[in-house]
N, C-alpha and C. Protein backbone atom coordinates (compact mmCIF):
# COMPACT_ATOMS: atom_id res chain seq x y z
N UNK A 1 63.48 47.23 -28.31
CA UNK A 1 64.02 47.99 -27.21
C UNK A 1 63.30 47.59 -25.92
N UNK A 2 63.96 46.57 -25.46
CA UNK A 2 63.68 46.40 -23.68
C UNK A 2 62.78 47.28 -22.76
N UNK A 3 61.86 47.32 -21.79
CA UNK A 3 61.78 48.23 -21.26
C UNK A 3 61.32 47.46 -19.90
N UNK A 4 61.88 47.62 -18.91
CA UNK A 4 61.68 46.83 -17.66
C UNK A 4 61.32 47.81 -16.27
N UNK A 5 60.26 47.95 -15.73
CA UNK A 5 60.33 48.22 -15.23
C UNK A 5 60.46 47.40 -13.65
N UNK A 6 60.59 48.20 -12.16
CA UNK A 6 60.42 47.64 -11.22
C UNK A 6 60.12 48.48 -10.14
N UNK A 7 59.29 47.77 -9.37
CA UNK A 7 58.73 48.60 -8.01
C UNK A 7 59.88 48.18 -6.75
N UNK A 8 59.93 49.29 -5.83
CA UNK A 8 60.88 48.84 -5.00
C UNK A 8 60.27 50.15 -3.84
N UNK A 9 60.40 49.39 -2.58
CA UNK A 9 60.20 50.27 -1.36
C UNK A 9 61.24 51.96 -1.59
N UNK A 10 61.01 52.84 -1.42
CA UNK A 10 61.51 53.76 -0.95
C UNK A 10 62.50 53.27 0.02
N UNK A 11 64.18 54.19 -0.29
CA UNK A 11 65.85 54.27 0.66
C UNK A 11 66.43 53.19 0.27
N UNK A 12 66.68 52.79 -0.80
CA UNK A 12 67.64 51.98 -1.52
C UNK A 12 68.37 53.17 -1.40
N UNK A 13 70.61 53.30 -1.27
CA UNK A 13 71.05 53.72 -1.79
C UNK A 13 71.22 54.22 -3.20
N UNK A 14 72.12 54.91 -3.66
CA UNK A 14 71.86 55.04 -5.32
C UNK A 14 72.82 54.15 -5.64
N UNK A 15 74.08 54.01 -4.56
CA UNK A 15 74.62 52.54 -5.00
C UNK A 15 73.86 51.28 -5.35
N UNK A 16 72.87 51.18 -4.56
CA UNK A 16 72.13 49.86 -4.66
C UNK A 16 71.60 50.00 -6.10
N UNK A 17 71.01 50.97 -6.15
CA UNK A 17 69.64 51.48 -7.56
C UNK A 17 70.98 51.04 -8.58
N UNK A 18 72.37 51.18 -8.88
CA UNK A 18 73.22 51.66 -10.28
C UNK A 18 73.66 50.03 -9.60
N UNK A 19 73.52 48.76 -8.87
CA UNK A 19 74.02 47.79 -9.01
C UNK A 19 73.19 47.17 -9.15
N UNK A 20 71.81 47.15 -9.01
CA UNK A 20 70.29 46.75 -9.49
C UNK A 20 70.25 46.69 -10.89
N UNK A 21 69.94 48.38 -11.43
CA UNK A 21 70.48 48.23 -13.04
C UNK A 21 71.44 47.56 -13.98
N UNK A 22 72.24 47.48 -13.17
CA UNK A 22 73.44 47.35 -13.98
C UNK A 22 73.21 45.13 -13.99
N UNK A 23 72.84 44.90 -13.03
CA UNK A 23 72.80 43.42 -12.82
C UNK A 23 71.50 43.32 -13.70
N UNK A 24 69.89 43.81 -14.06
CA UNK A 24 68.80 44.22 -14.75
C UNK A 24 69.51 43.56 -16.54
N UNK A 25 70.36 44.87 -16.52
CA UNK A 25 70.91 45.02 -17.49
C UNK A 25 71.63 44.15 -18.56
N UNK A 26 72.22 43.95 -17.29
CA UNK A 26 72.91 42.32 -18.05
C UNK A 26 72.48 41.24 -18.30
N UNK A 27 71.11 40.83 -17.80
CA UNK A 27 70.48 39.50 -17.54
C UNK A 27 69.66 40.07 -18.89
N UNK A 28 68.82 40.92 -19.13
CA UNK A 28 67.89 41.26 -20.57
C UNK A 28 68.94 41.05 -21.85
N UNK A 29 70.62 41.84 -22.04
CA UNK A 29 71.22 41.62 -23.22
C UNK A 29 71.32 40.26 -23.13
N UNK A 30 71.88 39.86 -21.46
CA UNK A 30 71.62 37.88 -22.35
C UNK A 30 71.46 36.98 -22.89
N UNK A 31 69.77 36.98 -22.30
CA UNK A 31 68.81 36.86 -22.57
C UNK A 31 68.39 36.97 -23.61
N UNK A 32 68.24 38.56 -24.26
CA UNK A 32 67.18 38.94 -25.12
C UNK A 32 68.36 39.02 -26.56
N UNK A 33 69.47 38.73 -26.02
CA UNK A 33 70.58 38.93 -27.49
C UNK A 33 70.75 40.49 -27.66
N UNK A 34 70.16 41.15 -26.88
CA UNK A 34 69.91 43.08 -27.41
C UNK A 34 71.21 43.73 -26.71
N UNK A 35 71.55 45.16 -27.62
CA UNK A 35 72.52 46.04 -27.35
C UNK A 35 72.00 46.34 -26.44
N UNK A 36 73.60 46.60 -25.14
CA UNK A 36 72.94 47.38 -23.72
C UNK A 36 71.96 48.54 -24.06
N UNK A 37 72.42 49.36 -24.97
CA UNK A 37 71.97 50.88 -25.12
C UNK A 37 70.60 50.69 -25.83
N UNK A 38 69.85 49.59 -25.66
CA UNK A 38 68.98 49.24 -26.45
C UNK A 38 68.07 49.23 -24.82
N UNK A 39 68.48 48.73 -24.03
CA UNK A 39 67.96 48.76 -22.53
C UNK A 39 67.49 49.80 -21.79
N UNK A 40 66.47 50.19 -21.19
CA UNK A 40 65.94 50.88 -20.40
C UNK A 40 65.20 50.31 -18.91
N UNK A 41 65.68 50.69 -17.97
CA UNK A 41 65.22 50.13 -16.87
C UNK A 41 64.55 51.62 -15.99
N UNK A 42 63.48 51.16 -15.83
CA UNK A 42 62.57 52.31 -14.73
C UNK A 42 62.30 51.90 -13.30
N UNK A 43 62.74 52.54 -12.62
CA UNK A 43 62.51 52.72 -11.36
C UNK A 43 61.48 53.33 -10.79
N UNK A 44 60.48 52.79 -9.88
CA UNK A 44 59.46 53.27 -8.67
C UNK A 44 59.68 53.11 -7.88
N UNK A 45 60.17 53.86 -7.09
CA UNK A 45 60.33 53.90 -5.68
C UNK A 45 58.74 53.87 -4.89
N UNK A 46 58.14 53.46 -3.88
CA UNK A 46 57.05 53.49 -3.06
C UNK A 46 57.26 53.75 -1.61
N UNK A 47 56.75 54.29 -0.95
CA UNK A 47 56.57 53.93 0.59
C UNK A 47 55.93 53.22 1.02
N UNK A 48 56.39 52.64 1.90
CA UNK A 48 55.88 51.25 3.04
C UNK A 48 54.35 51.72 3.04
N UNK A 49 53.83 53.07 2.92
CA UNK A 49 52.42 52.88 3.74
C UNK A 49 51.81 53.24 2.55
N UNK A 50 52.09 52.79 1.28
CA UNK A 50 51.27 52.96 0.16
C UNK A 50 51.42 51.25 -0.67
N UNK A 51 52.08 50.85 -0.03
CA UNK A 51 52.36 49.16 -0.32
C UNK A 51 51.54 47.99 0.81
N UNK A 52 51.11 47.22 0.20
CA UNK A 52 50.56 46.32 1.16
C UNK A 52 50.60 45.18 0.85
N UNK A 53 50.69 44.04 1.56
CA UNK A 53 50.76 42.47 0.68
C UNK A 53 50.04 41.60 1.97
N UNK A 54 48.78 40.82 1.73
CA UNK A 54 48.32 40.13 2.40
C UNK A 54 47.31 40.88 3.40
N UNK A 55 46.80 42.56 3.15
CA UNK A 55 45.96 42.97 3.66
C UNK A 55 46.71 43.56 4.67
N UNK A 56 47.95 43.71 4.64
CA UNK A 56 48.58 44.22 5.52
C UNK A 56 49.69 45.31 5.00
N UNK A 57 49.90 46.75 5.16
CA UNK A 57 50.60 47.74 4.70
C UNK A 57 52.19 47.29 5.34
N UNK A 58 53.20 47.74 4.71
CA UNK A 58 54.13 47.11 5.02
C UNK A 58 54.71 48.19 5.54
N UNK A 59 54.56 49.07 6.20
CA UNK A 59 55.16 50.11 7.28
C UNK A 59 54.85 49.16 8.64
N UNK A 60 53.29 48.30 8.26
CA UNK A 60 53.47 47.91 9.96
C UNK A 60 53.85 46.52 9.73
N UNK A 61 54.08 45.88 8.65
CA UNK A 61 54.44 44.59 8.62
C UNK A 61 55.84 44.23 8.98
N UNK A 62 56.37 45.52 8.08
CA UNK A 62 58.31 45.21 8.32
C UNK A 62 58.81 46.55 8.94
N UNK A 63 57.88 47.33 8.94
CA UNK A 63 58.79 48.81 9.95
C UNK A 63 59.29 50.01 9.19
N UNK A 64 60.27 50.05 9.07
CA UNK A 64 60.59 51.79 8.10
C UNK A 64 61.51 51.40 7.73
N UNK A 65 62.22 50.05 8.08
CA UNK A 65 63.61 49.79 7.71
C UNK A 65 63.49 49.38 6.82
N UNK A 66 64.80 49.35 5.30
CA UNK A 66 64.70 49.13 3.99
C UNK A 66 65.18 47.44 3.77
N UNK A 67 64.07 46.99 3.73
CA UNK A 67 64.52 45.35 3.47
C UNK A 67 64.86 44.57 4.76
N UNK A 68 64.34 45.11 6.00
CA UNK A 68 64.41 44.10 6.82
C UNK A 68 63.23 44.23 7.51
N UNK A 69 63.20 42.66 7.88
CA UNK A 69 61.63 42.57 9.21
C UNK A 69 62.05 43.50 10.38
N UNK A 70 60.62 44.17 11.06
CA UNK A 70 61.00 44.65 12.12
C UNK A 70 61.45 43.87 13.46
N UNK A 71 62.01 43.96 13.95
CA UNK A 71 62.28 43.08 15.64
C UNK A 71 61.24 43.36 16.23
């Protein structure tokens, strides 16, 4: 039984989150030969100012916006 998890910034739609899974999903039965219902995918959501990459928190690296650099 699969178990995948993934970290992801906080304000993905829930559209995004159920086309994430669902694409997750399909690439592990592939892959792994396993029944979907055999699949479990976990979600973490984080905020920008509890994430950091390169010594730098990513509230001030990319802004508040979800998946884009700030201007």
């Amino acid at each position: 039984m699969p178990i995948v998890s993934i970290k992801i910034a906080k304000g993905r739609t829930i559209e995004q989150k159920r086309n994430l899974v669902q694409a997750i999903t399909d690439s592990v039965v592939s892959t792994l030969d396993v029944k979907r219902e055999w699949v479990t995918v976990l979600i973490d959501e984080l905020d920008r100012e509890d994430w950091a990459t390169g010594g730098e928190l990513h509230i001030d690296k990319f802004g508040a916006g979800v998946g884009k650099e700030s201007k």
